[in-house]
C-alpha atoms as a PDB file:
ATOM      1  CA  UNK A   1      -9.211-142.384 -20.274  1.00  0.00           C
ATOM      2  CA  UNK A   2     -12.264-141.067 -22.321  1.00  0.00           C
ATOM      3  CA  UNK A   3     -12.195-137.310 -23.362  1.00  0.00           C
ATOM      4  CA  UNK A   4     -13.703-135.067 -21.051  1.00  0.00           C
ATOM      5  CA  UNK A   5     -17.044-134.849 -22.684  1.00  0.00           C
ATOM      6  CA  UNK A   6     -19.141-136.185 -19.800  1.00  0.00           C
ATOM      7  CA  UNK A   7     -22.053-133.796 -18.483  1.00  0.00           C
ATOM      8  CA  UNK A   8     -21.751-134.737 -14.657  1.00  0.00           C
ATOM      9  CA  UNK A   9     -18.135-135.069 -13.076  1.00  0.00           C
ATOM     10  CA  UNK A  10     -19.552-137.913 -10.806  1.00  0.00           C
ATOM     11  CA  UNK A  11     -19.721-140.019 -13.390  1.00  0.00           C
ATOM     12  CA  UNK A  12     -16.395-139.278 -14.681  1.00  0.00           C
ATOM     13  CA  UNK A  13     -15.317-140.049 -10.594  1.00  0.00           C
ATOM     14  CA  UNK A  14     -17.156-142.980 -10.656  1.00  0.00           C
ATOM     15  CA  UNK A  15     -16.038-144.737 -14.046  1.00  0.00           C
ATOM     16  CA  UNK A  16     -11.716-143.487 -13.974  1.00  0.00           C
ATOM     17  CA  UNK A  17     -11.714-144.019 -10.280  1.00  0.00           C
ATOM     18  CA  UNK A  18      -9.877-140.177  -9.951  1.00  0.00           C
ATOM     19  CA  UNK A  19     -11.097-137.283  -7.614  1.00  0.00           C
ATOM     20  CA  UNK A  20     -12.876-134.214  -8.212  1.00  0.00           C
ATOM     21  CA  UNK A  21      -9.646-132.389  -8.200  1.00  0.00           C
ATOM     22  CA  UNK A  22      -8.288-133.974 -10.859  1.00  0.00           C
ATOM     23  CA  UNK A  23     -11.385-133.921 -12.957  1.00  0.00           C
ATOM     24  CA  UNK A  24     -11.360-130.252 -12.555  1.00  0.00           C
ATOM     25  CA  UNK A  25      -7.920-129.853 -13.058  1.00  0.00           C
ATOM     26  CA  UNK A  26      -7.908-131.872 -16.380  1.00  0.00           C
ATOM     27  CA  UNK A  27     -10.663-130.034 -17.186  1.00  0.00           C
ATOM     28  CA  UNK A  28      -8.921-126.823 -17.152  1.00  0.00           C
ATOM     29  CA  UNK A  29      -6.014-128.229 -19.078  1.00  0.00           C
ATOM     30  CA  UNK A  30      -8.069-129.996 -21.633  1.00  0.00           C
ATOM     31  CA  UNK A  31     -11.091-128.462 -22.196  1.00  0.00           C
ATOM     32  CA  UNK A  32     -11.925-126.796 -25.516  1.00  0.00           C
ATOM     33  CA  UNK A  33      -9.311-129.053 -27.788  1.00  0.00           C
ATOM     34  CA  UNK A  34     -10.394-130.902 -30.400  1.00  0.00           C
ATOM     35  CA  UNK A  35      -8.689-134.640 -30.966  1.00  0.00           C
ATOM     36  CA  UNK A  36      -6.480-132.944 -33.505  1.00  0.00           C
ATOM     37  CA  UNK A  37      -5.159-130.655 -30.770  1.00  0.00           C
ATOM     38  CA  UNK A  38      -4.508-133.400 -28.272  1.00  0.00           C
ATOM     39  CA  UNK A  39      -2.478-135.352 -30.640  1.00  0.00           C
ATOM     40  CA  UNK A  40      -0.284-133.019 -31.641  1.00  0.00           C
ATOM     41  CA  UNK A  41       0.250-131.958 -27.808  1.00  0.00           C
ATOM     42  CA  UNK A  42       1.518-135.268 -27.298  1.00  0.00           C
ATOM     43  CA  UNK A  43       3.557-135.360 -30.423  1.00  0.00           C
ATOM     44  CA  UNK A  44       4.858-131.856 -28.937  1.00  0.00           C
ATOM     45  CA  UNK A  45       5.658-133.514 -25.480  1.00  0.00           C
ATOM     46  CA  UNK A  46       7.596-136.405 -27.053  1.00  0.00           C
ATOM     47  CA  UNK A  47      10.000-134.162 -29.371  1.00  0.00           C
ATOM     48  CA  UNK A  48      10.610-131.567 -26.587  1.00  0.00           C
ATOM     49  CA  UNK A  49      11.680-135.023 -24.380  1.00  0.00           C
ATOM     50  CA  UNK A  50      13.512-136.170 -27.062  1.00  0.00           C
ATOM     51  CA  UNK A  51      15.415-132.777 -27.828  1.00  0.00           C
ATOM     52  CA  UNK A  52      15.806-132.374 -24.013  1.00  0.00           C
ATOM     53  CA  UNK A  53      17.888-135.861 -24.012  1.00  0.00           C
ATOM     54  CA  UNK A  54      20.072-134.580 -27.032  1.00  0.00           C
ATOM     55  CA  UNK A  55      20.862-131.561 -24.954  1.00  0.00           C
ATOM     56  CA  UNK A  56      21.769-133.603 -22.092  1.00  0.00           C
ATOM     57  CA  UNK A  57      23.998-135.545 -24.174  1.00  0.00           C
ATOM     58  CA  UNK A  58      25.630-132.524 -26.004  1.00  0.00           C
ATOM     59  CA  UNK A  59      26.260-130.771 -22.337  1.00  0.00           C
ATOM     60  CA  UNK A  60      27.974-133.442 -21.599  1.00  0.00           C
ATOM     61  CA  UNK A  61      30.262-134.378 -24.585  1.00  0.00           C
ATOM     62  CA  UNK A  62      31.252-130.338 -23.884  1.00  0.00           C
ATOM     63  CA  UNK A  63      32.043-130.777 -20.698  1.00  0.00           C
ATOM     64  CA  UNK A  64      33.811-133.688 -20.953  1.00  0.00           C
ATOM     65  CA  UNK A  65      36.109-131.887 -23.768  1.00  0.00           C
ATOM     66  CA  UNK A  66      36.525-128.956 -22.031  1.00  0.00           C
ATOM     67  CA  UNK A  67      38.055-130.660 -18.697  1.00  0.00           C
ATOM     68  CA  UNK A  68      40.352-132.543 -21.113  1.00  0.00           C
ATOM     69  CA  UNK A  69      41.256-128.959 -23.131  1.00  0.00           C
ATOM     70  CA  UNK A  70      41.863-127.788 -19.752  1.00  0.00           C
ATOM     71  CA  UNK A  71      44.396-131.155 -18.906  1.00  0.00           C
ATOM     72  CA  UNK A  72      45.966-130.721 -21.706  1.00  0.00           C
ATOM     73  CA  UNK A  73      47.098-127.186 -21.564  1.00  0.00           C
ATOM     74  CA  UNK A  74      48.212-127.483 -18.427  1.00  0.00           C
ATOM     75  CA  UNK A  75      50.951-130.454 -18.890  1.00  0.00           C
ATOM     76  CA  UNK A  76      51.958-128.782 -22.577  1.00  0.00           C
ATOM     77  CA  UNK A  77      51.916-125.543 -24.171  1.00  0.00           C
ATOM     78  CA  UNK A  78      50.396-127.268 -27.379  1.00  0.00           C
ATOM     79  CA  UNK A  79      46.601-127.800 -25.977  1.00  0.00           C
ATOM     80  CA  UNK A  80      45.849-130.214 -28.728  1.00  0.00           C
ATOM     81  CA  UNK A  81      48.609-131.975 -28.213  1.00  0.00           C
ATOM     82  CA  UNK A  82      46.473-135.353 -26.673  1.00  0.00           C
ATOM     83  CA  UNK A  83      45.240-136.530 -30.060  1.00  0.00           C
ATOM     84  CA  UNK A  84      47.756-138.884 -31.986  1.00  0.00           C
ATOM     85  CA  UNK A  85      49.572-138.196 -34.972  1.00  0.00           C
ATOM     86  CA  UNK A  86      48.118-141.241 -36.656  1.00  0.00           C
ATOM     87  CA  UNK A  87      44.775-140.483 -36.056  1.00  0.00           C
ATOM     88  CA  UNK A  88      42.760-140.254 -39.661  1.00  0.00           C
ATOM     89  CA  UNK A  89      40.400-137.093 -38.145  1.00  0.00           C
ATOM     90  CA  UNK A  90      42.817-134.832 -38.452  1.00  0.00           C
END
């Protein structure tokens, strides 16, 4: 889709086959930045996506521990007792 930097909206209608309303509304969103600026929104918009994931992924993992911290306590007084002896983290 071409920058907004057409004169009429009809022919912006005409040639992306989109309504007024979104013309307008991309218009609003858009208007005023420079190539420069609309790049690095987009660069913006994938990090936050990607950093979004990683939180995902971290809520999780912390969850997960935490129901098997709470498991574990309850069968043993030891809570970490569920991790091996042998285990080369420790």
């Amino acid at each position: 889709m071409k920058l907004l930097r057409v004169f009429h909206p009809k022919i912006f209608v005409d040639d992306n086959q989109k309504s007024l309303a979104t013309y307008y509304k991309l218009k609003n969103k858009y208007y005023g930045m420079t190539v420069y600026d609309l790049k690095r929104l987009k660069e913006l918009e994938v990090e936050n996506c990607r950093l979004r994931t990683m939180y995902a992924d971290i809520s999780l993992d912390n969850k997960i521990l935490k129901e098997v911290f709470e498991k574990s306590s309850q069968g043993s007084q030891t809570p970490m007792n569920f991790w091996p002896a042998t285990t080369p983290y420790r």
